[in-house]
N, C-alpha and C. Protein backbone atom coordinates (compact mmCIF):
# COMPACT_ATOMS: atom_id res chain seq x y z
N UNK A 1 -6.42 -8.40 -20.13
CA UNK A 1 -5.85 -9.30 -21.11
C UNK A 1 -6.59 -9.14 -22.43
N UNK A 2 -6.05 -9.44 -23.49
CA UNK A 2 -6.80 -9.37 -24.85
C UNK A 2 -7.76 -10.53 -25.06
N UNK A 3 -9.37 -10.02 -25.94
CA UNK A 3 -10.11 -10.67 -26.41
C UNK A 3 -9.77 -11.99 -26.74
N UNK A 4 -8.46 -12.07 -27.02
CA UNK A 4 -8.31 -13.36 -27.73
C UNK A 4 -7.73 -13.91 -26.60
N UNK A 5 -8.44 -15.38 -26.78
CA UNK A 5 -8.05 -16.93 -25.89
C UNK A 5 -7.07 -17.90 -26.31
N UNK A 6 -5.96 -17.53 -25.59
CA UNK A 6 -4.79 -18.11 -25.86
C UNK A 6 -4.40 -19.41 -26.00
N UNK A 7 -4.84 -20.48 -27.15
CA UNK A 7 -4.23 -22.16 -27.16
C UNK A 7 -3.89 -22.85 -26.46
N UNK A 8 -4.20 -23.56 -25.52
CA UNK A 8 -3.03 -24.55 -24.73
C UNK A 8 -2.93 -25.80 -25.83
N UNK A 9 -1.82 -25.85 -24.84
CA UNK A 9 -1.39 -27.35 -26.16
C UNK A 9 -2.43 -28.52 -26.07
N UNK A 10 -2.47 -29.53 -26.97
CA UNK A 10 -3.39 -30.07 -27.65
C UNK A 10 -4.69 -29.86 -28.50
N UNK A 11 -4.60 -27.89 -28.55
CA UNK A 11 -5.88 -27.89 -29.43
C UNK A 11 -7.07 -27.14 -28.32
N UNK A 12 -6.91 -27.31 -26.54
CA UNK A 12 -8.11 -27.01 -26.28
C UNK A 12 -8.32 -25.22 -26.06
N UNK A 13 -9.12 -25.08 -25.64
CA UNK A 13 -9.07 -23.28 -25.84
C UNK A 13 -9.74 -22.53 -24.56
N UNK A 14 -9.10 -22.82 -23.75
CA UNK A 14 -9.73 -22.54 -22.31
C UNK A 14 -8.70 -21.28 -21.70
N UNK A 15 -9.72 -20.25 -21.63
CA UNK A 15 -8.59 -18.90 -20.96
C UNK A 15 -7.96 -19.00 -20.26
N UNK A 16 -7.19 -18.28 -20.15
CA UNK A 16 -5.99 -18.28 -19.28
C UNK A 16 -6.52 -17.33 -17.99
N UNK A 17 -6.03 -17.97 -16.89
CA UNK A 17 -6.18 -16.88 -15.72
C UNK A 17 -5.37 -15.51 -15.58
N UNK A 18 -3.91 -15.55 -15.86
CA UNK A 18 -3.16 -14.77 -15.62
C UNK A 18 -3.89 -13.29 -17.00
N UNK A 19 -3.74 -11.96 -16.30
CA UNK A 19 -4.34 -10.93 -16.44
C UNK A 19 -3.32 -10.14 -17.05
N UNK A 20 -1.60 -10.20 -16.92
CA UNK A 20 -0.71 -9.88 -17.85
C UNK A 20 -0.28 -10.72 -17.93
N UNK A 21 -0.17 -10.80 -19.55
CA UNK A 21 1.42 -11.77 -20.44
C UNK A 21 2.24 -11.17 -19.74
N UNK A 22 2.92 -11.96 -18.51
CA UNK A 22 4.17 -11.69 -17.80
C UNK A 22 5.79 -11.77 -19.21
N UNK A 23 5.66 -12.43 -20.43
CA UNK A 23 6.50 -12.45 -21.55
C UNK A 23 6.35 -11.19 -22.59
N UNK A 24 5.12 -11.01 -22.41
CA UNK A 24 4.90 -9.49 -22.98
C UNK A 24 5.57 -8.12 -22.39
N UNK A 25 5.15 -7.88 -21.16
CA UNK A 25 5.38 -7.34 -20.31
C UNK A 25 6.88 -7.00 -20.12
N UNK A 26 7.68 -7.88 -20.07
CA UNK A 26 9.25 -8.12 -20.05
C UNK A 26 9.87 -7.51 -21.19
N UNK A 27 9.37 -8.26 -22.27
CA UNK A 27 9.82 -7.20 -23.75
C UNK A 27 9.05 -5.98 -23.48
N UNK A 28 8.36 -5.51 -23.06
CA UNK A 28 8.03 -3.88 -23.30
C UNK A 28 9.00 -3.70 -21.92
N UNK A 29 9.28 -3.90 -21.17
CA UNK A 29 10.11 -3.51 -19.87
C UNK A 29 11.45 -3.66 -20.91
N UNK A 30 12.16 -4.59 -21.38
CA UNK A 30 13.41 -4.31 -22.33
C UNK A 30 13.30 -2.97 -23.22
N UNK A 31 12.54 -2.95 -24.29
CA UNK A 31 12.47 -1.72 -25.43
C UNK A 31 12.27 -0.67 -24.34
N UNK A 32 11.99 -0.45 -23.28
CA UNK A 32 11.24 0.95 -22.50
C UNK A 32 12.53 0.93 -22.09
N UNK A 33 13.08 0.30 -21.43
CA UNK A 33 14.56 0.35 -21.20
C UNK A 33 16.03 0.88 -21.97
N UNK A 34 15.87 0.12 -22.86
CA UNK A 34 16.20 0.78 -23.87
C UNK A 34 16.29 2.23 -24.05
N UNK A 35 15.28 2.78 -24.33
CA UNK A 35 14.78 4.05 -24.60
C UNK A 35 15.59 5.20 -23.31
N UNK A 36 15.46 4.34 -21.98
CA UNK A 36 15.77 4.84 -21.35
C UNK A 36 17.07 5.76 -20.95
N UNK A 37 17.74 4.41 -21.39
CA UNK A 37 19.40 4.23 -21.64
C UNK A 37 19.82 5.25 -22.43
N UNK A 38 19.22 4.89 -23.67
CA UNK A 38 19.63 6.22 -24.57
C UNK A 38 19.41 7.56 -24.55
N UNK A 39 18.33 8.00 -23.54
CA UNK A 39 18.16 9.34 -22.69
C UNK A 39 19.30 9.71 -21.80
N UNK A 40 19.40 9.03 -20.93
CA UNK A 40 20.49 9.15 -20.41
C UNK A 40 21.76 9.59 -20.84
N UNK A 41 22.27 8.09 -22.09
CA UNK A 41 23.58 9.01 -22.53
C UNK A 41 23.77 10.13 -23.19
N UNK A 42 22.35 10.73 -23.86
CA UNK A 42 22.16 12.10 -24.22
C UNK A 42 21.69 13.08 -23.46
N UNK A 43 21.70 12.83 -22.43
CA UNK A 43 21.88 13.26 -20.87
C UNK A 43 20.41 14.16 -21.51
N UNK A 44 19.13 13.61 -21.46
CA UNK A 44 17.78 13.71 -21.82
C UNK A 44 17.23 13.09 -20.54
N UNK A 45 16.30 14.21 -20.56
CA UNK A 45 14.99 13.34 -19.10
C UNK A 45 14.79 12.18 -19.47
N UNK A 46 14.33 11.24 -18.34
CA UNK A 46 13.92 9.77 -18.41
C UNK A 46 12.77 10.06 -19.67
N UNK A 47 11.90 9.21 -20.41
CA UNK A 47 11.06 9.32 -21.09
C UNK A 47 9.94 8.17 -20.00
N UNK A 48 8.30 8.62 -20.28
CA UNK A 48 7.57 8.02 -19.67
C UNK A 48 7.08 6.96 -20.05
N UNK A 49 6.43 5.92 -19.43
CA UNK A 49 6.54 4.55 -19.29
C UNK A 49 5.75 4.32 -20.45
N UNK A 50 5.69 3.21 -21.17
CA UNK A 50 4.59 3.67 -22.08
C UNK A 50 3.59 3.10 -21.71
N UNK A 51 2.20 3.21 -22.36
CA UNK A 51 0.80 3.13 -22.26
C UNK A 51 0.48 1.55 -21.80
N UNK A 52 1.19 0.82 -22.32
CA UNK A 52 1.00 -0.93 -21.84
C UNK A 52 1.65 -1.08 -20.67
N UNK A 53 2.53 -0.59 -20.19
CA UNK A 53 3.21 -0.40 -19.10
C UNK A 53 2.51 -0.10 -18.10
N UNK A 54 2.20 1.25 -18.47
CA UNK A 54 1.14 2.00 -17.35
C UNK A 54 -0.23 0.71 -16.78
N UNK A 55 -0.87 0.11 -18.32
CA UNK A 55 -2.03 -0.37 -18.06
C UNK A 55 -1.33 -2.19 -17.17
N UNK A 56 -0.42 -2.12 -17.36
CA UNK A 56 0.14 -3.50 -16.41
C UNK A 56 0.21 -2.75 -14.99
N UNK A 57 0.84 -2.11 -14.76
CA UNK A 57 0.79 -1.23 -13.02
C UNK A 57 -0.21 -1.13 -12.35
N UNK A 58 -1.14 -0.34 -13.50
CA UNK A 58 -2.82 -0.54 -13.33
C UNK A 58 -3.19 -1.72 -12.22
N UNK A 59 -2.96 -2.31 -13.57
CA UNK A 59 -3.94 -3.80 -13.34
C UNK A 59 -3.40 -4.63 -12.34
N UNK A 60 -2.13 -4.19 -12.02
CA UNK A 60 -1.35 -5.13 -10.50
C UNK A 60 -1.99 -4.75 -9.37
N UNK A 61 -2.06 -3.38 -9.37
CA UNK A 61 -2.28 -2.61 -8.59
C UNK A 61 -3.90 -2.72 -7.65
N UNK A 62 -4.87 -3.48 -8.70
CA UNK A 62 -5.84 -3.21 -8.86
C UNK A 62 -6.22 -4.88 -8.35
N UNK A 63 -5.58 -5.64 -8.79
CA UNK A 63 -5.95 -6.97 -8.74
C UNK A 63 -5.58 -7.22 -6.96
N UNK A 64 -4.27 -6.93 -6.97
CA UNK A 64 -3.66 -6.82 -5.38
C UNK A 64 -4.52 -6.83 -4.45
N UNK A 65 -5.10 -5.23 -4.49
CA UNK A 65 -6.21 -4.69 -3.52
C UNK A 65 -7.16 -5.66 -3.90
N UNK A 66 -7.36 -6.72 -4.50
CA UNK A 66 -9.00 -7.48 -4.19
C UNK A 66 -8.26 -8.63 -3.36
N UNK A 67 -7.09 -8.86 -2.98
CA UNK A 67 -7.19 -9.61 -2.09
C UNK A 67 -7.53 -9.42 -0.63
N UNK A 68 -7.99 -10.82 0.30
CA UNK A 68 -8.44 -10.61 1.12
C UNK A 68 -8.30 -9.67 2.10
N UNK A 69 -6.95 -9.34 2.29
CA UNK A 69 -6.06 -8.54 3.17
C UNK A 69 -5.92 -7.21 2.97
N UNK A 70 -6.55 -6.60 2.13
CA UNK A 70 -6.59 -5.26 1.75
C UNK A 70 -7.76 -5.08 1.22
N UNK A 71 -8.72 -5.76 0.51
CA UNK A 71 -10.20 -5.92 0.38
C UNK A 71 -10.73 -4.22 1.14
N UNK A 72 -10.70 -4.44 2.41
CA UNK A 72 -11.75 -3.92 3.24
C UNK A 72 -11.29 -2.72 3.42
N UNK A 73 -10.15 -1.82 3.20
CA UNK A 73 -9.49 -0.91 3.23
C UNK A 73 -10.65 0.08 3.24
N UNK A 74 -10.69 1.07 3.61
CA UNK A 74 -11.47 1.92 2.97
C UNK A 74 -10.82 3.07 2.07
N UNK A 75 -9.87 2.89 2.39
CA UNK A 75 -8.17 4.24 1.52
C UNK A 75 -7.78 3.26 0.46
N UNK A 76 -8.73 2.25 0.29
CA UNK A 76 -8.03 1.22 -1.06
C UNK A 76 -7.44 2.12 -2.49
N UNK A 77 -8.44 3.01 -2.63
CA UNK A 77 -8.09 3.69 -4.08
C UNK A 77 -6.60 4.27 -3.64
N UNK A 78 -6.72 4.72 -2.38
CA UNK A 78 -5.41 5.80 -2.46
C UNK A 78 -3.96 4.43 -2.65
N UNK A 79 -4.41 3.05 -1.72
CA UNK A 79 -3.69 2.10 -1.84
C UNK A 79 -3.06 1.90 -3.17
N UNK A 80 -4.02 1.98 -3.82
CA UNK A 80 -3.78 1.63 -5.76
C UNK A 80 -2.86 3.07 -5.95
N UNK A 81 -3.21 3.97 -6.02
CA UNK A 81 -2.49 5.43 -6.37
C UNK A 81 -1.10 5.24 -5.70
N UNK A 82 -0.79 4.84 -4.53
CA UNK A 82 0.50 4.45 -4.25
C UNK A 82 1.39 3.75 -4.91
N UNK A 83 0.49 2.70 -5.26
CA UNK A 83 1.08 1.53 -5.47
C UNK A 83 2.02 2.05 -6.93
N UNK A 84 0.87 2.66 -7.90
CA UNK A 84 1.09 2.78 -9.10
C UNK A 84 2.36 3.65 -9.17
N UNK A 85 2.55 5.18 -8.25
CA UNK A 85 3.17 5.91 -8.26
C UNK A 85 4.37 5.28 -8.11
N UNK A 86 4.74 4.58 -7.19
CA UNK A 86 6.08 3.69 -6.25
C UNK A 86 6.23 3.03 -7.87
N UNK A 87 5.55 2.18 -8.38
CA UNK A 87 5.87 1.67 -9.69
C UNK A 87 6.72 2.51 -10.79
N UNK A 88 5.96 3.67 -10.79
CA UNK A 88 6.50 4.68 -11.68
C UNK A 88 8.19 5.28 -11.39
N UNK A 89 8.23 5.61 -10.06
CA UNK A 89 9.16 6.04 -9.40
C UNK A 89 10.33 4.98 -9.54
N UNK A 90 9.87 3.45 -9.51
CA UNK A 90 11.04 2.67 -9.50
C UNK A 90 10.92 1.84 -11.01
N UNK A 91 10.81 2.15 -11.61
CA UNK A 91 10.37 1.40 -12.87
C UNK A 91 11.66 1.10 -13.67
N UNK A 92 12.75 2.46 -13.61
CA UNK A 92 14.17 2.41 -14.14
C UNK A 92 15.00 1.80 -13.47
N UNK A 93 14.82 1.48 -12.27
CA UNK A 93 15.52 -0.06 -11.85
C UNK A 93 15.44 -1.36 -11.85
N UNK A 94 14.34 -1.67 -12.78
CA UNK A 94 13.66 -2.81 -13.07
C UNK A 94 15.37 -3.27 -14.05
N UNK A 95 16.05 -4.50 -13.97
CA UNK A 95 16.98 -5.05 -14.46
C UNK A 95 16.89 -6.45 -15.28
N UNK A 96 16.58 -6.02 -16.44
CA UNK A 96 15.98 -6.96 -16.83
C UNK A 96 17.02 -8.30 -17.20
N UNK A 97 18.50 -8.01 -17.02
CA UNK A 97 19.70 -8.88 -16.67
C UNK A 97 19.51 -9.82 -15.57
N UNK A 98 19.01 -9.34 -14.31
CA UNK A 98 18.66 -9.71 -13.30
C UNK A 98 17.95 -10.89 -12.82
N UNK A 99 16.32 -10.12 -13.64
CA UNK A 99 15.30 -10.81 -13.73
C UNK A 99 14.60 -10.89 -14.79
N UNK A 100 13.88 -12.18 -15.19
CA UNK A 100 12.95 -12.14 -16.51
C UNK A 100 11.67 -11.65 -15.94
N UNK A 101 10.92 -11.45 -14.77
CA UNK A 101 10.19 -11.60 -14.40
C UNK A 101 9.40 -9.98 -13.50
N UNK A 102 9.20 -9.36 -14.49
CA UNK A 102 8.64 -7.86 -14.28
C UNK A 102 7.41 -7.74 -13.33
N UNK A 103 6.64 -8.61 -13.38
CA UNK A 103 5.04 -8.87 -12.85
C UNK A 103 5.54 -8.70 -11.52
N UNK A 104 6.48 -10.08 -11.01
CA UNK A 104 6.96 -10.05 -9.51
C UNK A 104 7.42 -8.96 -8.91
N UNK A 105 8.16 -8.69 -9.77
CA UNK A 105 9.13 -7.15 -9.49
C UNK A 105 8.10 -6.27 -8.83
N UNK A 106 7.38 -6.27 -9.59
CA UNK A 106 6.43 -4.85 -9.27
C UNK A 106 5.03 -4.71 -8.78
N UNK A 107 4.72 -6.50 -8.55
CA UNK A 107 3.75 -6.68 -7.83
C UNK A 107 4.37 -6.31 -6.13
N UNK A 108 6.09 -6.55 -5.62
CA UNK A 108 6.23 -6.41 -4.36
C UNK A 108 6.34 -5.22 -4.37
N UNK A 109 6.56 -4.28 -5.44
CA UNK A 109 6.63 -2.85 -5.39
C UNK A 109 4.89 -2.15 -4.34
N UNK A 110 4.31 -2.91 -4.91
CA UNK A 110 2.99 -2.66 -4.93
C UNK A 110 2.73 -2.64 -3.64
N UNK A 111 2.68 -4.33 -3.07
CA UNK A 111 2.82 -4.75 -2.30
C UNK A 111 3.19 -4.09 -0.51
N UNK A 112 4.20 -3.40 -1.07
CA UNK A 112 5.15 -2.43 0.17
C UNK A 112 4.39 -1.03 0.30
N UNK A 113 4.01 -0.50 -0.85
CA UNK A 113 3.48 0.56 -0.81
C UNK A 113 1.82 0.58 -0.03
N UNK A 114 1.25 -0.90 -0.34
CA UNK A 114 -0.27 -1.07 0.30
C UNK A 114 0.40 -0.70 1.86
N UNK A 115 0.96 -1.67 2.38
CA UNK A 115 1.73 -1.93 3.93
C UNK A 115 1.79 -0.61 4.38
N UNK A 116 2.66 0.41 3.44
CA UNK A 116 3.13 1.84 4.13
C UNK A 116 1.75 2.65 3.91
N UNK A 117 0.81 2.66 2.99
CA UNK A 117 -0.05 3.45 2.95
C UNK A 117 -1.36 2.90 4.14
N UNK A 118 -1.36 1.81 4.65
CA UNK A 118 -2.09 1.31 5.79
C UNK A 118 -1.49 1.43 6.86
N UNK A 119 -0.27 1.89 7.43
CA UNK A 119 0.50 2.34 8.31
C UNK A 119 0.55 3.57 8.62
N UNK A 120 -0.25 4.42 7.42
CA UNK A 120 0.10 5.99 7.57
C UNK A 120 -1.65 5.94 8.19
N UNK A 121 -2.40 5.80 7.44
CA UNK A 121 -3.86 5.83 7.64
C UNK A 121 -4.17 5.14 9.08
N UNK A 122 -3.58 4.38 9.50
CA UNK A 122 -3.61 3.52 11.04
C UNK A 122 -3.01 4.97 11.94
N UNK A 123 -2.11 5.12 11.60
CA UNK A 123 -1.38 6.35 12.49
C UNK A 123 -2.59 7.89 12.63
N UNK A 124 -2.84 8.24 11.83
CA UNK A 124 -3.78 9.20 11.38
C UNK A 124 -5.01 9.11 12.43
N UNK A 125 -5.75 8.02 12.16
CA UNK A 125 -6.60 7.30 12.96
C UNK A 125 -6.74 7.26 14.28
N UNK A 126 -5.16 6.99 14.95
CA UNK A 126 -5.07 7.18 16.15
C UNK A 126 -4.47 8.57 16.58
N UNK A 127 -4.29 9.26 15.70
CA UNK A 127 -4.06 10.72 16.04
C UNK A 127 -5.85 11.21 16.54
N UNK A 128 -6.93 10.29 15.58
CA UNK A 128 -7.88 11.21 15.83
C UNK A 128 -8.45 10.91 16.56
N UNK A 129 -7.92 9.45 17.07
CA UNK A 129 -8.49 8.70 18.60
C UNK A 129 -8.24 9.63 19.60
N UNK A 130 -6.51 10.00 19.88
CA UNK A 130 -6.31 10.71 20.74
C UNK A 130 -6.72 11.85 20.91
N UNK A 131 -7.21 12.70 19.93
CA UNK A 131 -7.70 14.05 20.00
C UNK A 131 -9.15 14.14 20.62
N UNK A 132 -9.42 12.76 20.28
CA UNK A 132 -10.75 13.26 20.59
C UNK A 132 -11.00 12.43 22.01
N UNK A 133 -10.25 11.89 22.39
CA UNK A 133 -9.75 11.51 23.53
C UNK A 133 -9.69 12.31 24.91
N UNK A 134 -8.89 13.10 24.21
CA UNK A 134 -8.06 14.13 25.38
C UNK A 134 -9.14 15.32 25.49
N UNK A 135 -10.53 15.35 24.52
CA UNK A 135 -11.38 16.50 24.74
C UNK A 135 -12.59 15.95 25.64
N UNK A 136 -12.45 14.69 25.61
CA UNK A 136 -13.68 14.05 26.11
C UNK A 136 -13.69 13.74 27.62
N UNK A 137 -13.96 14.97 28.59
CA UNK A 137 -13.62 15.18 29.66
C UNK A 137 -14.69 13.97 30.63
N UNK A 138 -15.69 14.45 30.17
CA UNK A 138 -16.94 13.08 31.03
C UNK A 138 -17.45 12.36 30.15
N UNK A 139 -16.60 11.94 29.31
CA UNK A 139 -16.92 10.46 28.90
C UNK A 139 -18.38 10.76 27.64
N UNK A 140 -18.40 11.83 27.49
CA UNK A 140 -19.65 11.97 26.39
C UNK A 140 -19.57 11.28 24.93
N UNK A 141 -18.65 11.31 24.79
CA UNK A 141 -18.27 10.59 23.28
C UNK A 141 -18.33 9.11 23.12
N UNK A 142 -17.60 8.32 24.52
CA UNK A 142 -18.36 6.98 24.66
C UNK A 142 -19.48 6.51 25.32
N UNK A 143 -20.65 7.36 25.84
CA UNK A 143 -21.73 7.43 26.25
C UNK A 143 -22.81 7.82 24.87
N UNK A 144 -22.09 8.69 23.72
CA UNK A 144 -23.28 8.84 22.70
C UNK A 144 -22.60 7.70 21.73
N UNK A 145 -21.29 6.90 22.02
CA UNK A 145 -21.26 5.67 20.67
C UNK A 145 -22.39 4.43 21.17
N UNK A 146 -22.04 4.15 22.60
CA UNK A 146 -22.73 3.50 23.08
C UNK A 146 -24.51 3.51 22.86
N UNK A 147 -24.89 4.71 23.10
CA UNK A 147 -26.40 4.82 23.00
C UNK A 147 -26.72 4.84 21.75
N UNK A 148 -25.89 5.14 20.48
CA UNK A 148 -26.66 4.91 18.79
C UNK A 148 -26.46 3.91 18.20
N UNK A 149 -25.37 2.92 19.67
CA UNK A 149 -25.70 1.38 18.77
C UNK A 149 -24.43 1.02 17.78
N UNK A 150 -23.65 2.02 17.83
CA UNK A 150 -22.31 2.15 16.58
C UNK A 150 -21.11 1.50 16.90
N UNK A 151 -21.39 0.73 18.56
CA UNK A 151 -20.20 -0.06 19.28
C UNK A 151 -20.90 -0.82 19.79
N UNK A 152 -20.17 -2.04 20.36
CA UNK A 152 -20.68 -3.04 20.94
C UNK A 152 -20.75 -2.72 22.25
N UNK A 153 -21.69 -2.96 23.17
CA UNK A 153 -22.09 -2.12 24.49
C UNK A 153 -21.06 -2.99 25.66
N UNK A 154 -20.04 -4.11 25.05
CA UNK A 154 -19.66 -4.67 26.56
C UNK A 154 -17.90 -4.08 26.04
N UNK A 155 -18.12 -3.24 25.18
CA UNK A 155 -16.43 -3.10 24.69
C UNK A 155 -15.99 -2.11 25.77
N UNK A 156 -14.66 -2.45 26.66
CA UNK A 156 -13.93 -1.85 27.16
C UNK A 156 -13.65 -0.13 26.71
N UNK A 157 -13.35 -0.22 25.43
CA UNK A 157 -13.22 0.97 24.89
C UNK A 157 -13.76 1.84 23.85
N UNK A 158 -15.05 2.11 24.00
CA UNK A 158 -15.81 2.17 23.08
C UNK A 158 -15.54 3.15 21.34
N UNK A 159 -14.47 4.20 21.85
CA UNK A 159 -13.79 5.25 21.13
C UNK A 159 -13.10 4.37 19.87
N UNK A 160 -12.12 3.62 20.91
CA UNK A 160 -11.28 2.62 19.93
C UNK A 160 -12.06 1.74 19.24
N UNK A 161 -12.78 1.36 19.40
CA UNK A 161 -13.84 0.33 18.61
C UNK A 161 -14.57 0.99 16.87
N UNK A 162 -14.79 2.06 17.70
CA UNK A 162 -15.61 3.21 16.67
C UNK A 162 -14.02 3.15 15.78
N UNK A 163 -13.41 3.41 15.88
CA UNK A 163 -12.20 3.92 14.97
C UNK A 163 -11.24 2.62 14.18
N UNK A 164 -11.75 1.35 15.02
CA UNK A 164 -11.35 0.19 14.78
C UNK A 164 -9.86 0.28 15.20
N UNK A 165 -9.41 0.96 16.80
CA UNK A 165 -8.43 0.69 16.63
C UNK A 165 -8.44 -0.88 17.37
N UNK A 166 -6.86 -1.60 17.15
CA UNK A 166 -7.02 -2.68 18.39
C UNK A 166 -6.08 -2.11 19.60
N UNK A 167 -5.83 -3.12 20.62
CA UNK A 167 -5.02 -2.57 21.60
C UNK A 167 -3.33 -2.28 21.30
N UNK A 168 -3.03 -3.34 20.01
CA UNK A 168 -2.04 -3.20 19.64
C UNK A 168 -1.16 -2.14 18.52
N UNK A 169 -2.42 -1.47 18.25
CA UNK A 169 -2.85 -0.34 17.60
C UNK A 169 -2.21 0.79 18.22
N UNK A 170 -2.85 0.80 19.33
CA UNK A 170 -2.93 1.84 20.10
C UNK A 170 -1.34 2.37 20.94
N UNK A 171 -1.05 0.85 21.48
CA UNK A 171 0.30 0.41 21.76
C UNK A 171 1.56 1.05 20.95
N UNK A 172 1.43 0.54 19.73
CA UNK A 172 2.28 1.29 18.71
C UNK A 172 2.53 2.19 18.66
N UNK A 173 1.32 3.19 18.26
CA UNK A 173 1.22 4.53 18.18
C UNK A 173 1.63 5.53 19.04
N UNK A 174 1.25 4.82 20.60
CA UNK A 174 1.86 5.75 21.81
C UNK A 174 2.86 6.18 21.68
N UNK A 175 3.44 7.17 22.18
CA UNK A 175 4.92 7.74 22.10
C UNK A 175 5.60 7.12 24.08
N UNK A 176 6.94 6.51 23.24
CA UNK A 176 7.25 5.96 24.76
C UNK A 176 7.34 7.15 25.32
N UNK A 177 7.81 6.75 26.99
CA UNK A 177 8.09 7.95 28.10
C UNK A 177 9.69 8.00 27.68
N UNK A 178 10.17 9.16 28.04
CA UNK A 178 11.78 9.13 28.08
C UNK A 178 11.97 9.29 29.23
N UNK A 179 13.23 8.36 29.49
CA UNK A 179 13.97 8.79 31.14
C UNK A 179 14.32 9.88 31.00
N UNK A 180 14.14 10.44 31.74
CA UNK A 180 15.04 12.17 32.27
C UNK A 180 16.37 11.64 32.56
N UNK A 181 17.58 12.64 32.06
CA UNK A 181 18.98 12.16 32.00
C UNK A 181 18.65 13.03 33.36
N UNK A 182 19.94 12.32 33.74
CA UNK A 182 20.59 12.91 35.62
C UNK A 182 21.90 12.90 35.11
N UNK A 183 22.59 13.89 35.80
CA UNK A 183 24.12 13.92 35.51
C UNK A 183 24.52 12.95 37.11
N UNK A 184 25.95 13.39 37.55
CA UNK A 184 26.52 12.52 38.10
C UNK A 184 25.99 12.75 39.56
N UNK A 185 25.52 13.73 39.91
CA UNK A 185 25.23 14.42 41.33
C UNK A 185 23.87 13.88 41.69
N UNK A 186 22.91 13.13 40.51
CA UNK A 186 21.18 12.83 40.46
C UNK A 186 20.51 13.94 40.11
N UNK A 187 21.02 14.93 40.10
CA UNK A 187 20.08 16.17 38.98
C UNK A 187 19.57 16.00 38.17
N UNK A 188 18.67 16.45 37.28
CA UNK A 188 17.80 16.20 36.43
C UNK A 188 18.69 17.58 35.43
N UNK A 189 19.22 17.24 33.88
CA UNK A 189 19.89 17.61 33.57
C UNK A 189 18.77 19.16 32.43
């Protein structure tokens, strides 16, 4: 937000919390729009977002990830790089007929992209659970988490712990069994 501390009525002069002029923001989402439009009917590439634009995506992006629920991420940056990109990518459907309200718009933009980029990294995770799973013939891998102290010694599963998966984690990720089709005779087709 800018140096300057925005008036509330009666005179007192106490900052404001909010981090974009969501009214600012809207008029540069109109004129960028604009711009847009008129590329188009001169059948011209989109033109890029401009610089206040960018630094609002930024800063959604950025503020988002400090909440509690994504805090601890450790792929947070890549979280933000999503977020911003998905912004960029959908930015020309922002309708400003629609909505006055750009911040919302593109804070759920954000929003969806944290969800899918913690869904890919969860998956990943348990790819490397299972790999290292399926090599760990006598149990050596949860016999050396156990002995350096890096898991809790009464955990059922010591692998999954190390990797933070939960059981429901794990659940997910599995690939179901498929029935074997039988034709009409009970053959296995």
């Amino acid at each position: 937000m800018d140096e300057q501390t925005p008036k509330k009525e009666g005179g007192s002069s106490r900052p404001s919390n909010h981090y974009i002029d969501n009214k600012e923001f809207y008029a540069a989402m109109i004129e960028w729009k604009k711009v847009v439009n008129a590329a188009l009917e001169n059948e011209e590439p989109k033109p890029p977002v401009t610089e206040y634009i960018g630094k609002c995506f930024l800063d959604i992006a950025e503020h988002l990830s400090y909440r509690p629920n994504f805090i601890n991420y450790p792929y947070r940056e890549e979280m933000i790089g999503d977020g911003i990109e998905n912004c960029l990518m959908y930015a020309s459907n922002f309708d400003p007929d629609k909505s006055k309200n750009p911040f919302s718009y593109f804070t759920q933009i954000i929003y969806f992209a944290f969800l899918r980029r913690i869904h890919k990294e969860k998956k990943q995770t348990y790819i490397k659970y299972r790999m290292i799973e399926a090599t760990d013939i006598f149990g050596d891998v949860n016999r050396n988490l156990l002995d350096t102290g890096s898991v809790n010694e009464n955990s059922s599963n010591p692998l999954a712990d190390h990797f933070s998966l939960s059981e429901a984690d794990i659940k997910k990720f599995t690939p179901k069994k498929r029935k074997k089709k039988t034709d009409e005779s009970g053959n296995n087709k």
